[in-house]
C-alpha atoms as a PDB file:
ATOM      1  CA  UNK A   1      24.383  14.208  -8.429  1.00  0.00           C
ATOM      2  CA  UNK A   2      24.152  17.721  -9.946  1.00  0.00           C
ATOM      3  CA  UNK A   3      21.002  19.588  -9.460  1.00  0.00           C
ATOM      4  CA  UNK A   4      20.122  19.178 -13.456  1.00  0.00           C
ATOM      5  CA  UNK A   5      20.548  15.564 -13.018  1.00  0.00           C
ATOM      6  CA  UNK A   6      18.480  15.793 -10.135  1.00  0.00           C
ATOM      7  CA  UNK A   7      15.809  17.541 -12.214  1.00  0.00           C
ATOM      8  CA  UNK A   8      16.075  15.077 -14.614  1.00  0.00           C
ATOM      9  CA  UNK A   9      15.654  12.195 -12.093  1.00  0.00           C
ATOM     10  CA  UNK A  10      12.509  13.620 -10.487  1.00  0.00           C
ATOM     11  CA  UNK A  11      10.762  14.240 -13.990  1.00  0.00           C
ATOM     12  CA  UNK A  12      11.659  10.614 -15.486  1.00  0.00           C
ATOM     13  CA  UNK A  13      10.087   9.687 -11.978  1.00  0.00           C
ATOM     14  CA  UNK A  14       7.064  11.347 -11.642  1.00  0.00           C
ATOM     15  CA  UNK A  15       6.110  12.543 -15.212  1.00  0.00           C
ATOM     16  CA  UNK A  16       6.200   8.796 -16.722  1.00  0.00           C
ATOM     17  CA  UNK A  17       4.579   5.697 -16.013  1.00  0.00           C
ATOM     18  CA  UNK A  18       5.277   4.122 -12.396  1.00  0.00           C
ATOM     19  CA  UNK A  19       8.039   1.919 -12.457  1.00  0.00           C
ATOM     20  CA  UNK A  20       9.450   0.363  -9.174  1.00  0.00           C
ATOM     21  CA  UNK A  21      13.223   0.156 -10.004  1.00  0.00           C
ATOM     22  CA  UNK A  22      12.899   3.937 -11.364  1.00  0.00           C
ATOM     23  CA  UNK A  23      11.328   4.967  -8.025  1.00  0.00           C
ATOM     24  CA  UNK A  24      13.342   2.793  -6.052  1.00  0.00           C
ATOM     25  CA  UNK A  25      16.055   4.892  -7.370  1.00  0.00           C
ATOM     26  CA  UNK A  26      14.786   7.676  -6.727  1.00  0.00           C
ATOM     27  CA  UNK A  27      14.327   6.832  -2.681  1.00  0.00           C
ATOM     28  CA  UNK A  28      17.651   6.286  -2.618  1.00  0.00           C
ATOM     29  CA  UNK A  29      19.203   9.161  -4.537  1.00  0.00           C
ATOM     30  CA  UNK A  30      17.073  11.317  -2.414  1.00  0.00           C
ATOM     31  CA  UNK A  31      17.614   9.843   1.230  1.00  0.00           C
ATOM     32  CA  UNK A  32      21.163   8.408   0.566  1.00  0.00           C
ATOM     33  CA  UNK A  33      21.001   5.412   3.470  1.00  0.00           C
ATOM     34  CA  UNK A  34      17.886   3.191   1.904  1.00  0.00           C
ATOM     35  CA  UNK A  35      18.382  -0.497   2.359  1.00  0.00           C
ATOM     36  CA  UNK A  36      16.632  -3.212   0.156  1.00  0.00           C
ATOM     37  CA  UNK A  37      14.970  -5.097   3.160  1.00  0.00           C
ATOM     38  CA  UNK A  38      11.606  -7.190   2.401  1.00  0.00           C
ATOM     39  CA  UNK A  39       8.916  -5.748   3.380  1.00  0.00           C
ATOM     40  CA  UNK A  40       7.390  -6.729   7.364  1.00  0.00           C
ATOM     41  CA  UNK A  41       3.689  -6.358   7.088  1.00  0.00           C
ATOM     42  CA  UNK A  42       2.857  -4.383  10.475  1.00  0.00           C
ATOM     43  CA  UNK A  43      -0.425  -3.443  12.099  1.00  0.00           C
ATOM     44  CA  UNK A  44      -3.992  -4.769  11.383  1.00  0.00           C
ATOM     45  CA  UNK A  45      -3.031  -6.071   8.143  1.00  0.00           C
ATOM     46  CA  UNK A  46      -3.419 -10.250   7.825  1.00  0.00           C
ATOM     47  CA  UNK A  47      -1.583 -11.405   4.665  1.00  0.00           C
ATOM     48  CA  UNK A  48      -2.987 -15.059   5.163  1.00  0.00           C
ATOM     49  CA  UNK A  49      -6.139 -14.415   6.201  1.00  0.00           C
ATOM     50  CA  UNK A  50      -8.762 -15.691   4.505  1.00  0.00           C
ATOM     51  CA  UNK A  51     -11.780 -13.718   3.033  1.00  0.00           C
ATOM     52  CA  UNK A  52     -14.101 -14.200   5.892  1.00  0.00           C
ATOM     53  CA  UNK A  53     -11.708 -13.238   8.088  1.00  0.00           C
ATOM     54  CA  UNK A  54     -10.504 -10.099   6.708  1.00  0.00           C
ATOM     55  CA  UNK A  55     -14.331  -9.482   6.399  1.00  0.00           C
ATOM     56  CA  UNK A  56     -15.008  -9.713   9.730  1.00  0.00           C
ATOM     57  CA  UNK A  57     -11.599  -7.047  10.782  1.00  0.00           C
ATOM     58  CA  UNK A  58     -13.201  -4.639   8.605  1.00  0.00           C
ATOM     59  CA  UNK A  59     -16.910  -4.573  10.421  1.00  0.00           C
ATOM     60  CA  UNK A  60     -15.103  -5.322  14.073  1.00  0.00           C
ATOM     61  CA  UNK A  61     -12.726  -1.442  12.650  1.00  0.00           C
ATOM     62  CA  UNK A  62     -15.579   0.108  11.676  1.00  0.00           C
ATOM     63  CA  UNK A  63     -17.374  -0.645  15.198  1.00  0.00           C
ATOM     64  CA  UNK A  64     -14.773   0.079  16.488  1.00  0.00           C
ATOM     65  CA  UNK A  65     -14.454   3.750  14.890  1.00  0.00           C
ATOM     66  CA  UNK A  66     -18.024   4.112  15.050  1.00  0.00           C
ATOM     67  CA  UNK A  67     -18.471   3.917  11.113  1.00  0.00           C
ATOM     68  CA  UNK A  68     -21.628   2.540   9.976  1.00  0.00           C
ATOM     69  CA  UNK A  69     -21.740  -1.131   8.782  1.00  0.00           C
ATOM     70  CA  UNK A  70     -24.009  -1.850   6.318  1.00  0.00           C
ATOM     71  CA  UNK A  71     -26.434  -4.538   6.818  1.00  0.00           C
ATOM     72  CA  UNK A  72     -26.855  -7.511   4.594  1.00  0.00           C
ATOM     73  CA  UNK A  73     -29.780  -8.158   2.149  1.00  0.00           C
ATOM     74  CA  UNK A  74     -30.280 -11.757   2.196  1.00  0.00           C
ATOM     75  CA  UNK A  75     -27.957 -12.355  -0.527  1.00  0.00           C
ATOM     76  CA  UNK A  76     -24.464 -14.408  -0.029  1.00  0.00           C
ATOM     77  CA  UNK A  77     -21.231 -12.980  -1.738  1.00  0.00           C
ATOM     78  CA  UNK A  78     -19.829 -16.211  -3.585  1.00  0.00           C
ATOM     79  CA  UNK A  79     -15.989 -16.548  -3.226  1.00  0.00           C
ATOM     80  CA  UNK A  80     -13.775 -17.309  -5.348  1.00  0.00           C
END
């Protein structure tokens, strides 16, 4: 790739819209050795948790971190 089509490739990219398959090409135009792998959730993240559950990570993080946890006001959240 010349550098005008390289100029080109990052305005289309990053002056329009996002579009995955235009900024998938764009990772691998600029780092050359990208592989189409599915993505591995990693870290604290719980795709099939449920709502309570992911509730409860966020006030056991923010203990954790010291951030304040707000206190709740007699209502109930409804779920859907």
């Amino acid at each position: 790739m010349d550098k005008s089509q390289a100029g080109q490739l990052i305005r289309e990219t990053f002056e329009s819209p996002f579009d995955k398959d235009r900024f998938k090409a764009f990772v691998k135009n600029l780092l050359n050795t990208v592989e189409d792998a599915p993505f591995i959730y990693r870290g604290k993240f719980i795709p099939d948790a449920n709502v309570k559950e992911a509730i409860q990570l966020w006030i056991d993080t923010a203990r954790e971190f010291g951030d304040p946890v707000p206190e709740p006001k007699g209502r109930r959240l409804m779920y859907a």
